[in-house]
C-alpha atoms as a PDB file:
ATOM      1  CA  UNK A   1      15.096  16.170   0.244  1.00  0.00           C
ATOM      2  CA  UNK A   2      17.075  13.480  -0.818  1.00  0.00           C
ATOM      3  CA  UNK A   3      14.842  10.685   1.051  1.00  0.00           C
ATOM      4  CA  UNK A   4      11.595  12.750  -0.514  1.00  0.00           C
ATOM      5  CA  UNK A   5      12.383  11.585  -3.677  1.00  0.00           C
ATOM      6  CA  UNK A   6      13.756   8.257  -2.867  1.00  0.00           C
ATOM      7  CA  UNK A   7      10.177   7.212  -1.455  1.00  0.00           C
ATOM      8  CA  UNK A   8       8.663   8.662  -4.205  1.00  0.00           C
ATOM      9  CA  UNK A   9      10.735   6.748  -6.889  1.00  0.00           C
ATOM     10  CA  UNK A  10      10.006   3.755  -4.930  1.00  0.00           C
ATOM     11  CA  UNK A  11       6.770   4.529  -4.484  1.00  0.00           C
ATOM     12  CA  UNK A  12       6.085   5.058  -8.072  1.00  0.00           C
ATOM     13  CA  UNK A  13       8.033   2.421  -9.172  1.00  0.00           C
ATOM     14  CA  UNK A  14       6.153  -0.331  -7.164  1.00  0.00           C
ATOM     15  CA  UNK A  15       2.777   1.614  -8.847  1.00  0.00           C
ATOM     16  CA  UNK A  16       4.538   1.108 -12.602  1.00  0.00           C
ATOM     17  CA  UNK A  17       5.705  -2.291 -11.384  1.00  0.00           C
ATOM     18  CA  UNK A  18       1.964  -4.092 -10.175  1.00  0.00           C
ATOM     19  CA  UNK A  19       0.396  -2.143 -13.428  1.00  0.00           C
ATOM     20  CA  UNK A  20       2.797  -4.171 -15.401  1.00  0.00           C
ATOM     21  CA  UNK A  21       1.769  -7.372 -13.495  1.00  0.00           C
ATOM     22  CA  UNK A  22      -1.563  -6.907 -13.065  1.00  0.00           C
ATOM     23  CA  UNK A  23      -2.792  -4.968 -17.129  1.00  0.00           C
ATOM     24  CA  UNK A  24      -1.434  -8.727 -18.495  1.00  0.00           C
ATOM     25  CA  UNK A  25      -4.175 -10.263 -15.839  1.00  0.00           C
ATOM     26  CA  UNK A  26      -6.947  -7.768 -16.853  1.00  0.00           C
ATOM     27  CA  UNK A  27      -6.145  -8.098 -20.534  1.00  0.00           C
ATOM     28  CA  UNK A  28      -6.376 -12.000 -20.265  1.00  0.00           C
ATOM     29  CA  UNK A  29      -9.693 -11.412 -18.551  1.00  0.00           C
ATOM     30  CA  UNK A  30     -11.411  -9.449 -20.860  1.00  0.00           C
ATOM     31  CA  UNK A  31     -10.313 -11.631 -23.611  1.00  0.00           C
ATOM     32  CA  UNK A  32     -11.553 -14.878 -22.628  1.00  0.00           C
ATOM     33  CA  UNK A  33     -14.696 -13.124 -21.318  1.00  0.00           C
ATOM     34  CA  UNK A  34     -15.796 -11.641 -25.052  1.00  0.00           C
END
């Protein structure tokens, strides 16, 4: 149980951690493209 939610904290947090990387890079895009 306790390795359950160990891979799905890590998991999650390397989902939270490339959305925080990558909504900057999508953000940028859709600025300089309007």
């Amino acid at each position: 149980m306790q390795k359950l939610i160990g891979s799905i904290l890590l998991i999650s947090g390397t989902c939270i951690g490339s959305g925080m990387i990558a909504l900057p890079m999508v953000l940028a895009k859709l600025g300089y493209n309007t």
